[in-house]
Protein backbone atom coordinates (compact mmCIF):
# COMPACT_ATOMS: atom_id res chain seq x y z
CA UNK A 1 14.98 -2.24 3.79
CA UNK A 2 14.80 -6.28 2.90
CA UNK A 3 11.77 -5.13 1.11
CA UNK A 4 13.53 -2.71 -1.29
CA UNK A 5 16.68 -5.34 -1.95
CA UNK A 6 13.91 -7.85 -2.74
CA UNK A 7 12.43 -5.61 -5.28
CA UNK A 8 15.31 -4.33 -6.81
CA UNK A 9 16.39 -8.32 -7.20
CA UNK A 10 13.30 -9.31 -8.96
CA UNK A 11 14.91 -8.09 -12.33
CA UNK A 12 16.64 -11.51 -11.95
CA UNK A 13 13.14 -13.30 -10.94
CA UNK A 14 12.99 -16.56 -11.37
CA UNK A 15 9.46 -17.27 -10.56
CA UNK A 16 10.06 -18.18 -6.53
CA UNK A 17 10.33 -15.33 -4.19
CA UNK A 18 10.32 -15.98 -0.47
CA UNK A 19 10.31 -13.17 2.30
CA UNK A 20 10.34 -13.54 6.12
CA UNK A 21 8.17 -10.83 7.98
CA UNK A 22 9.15 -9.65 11.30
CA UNK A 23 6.27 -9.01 13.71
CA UNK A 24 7.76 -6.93 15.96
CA UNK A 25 5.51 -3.78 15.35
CA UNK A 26 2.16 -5.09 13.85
CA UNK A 27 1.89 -1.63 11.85
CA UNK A 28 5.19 -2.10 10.41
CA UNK A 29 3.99 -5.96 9.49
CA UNK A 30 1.06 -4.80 7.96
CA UNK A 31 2.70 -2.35 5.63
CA UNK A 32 5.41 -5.52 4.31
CA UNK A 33 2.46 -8.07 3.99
CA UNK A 34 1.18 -5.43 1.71
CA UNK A 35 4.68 -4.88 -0.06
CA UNK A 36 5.12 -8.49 -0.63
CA UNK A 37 1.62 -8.18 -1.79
CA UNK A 38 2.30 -5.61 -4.47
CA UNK A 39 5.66 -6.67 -5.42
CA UNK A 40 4.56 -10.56 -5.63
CA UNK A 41 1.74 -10.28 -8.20
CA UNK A 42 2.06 -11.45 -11.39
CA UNK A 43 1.74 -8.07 -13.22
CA UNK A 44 3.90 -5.95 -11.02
CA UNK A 45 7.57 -5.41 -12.90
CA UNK A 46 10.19 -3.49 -11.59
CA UNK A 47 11.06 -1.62 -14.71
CA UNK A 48 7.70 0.00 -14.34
CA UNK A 49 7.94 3.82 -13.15
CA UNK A 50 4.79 3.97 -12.14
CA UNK A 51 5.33 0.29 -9.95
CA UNK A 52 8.73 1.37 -8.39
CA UNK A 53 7.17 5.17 -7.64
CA UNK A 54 3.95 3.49 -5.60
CA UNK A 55 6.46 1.58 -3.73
CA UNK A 56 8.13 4.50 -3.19
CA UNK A 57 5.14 6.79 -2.09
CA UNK A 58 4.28 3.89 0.57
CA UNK A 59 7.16 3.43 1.40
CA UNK A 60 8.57 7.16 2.34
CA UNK A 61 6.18 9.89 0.92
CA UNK A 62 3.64 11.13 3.28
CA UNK A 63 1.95 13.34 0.69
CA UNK A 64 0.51 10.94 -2.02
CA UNK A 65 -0.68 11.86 -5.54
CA UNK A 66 -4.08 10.22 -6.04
CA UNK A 67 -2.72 7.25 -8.66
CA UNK A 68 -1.28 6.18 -5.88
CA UNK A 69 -4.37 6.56 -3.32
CA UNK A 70 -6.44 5.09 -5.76
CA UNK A 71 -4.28 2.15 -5.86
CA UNK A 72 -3.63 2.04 -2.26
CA UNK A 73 -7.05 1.48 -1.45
CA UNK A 74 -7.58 -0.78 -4.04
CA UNK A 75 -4.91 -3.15 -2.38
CA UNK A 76 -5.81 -2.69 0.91
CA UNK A 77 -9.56 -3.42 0.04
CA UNK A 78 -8.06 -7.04 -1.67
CA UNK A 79 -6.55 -7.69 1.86
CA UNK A 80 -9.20 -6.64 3.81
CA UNK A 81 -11.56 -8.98 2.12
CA UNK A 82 -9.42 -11.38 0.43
CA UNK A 83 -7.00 -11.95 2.78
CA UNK A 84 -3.05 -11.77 2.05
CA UNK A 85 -1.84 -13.28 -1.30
CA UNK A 86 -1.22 -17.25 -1.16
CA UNK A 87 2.19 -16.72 -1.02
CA UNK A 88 2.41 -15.32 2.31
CA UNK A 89 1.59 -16.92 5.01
CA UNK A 90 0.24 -15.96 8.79
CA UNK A 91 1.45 -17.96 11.37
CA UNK A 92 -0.45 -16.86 14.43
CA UNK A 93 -4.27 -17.19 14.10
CA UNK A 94 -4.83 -13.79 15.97
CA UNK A 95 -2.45 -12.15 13.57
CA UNK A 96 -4.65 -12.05 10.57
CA UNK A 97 -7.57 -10.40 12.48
CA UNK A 98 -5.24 -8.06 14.25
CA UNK A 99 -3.53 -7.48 10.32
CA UNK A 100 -7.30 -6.79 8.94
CA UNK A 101 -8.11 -4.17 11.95
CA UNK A 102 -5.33 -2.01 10.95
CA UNK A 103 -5.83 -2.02 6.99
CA UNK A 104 -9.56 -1.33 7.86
CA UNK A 105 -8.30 1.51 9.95
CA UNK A 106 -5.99 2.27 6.79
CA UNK A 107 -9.16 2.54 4.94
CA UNK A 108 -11.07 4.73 6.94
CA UNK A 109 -8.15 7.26 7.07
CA UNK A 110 -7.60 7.54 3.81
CA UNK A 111 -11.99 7.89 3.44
CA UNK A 112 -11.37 11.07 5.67
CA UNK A 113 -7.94 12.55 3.61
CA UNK A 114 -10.00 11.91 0.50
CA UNK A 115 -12.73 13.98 1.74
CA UNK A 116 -11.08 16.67 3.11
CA UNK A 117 -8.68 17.14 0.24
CA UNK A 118 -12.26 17.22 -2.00
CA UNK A 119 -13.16 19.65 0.36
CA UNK A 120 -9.98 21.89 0.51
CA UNK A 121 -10.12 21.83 -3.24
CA UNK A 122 -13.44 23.04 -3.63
CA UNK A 123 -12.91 26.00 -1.12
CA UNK A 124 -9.61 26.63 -3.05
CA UNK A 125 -11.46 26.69 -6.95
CA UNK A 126 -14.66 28.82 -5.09
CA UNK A 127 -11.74 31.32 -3.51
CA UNK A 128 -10.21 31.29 -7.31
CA UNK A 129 -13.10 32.03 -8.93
CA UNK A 130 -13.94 35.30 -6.52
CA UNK A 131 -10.91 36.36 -7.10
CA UNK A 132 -11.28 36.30 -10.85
């Protein structure tokens, strides 16, 4: 919920934004290094539907619309191999690695979605088409 307060008081950015992660549940840290990720970089503004609605879809959809896949993946793939943004820092050396297993898992799961929703809509246009 921090997360959300934090975005919604960028509007009154002043260039500095700090944010303490809990690491409590290392799923639930990987998702806000990725928030602070997305809502951190330079061309991210809040008054941006399509910024506030991908923060949204992480955040509580679990059905996605593919802009925000696509852009998913695209983030996680910068964290994967880039590591997290300079702004945010790890403490613990085995967090990182730990961090990188699960958006690599991230990755993978979203592979299979993507392939079975290609799949689903294929049957679906071949059933449409008989049908015609």
């Amino acid at each position: 919920m921090d997360a959300l307060t934090t975005i919604a008081s960028k509007t009154n950015y002043d260039g500095h934004l700090d944010v303490h992660l809990n690491y409590s549940c290392p799923l639930t840290f990987a998702r806000n290094v990725l928030i602070v990720k997305v809502i951190s970089a330079n061309d991210f503004n809040v008054n941006k539907v399509d910024n506030l609605s991908y923060l949204w879809d992480m955040w509580y959809n679990a059905v996605w619309p593919k802009s925000t896949l696509d852009r998913f993946v695209m983030d996680i793939k910068e964290l994967v191999y880039r590591g997290p943004p300079a702004n945010c820092s790890i403490i613990k050396s085995d967090q990182l690695g730990e961090l990188k297993d699960i958006w690599t898992d991230w990755l993978l799961s979203v592979g299979k979605q993507l392939i079975e929703a290609s799949q689903i809509e294929k049957v679906l246009k071949e059933r449409y088409s008989k049908s015609s």
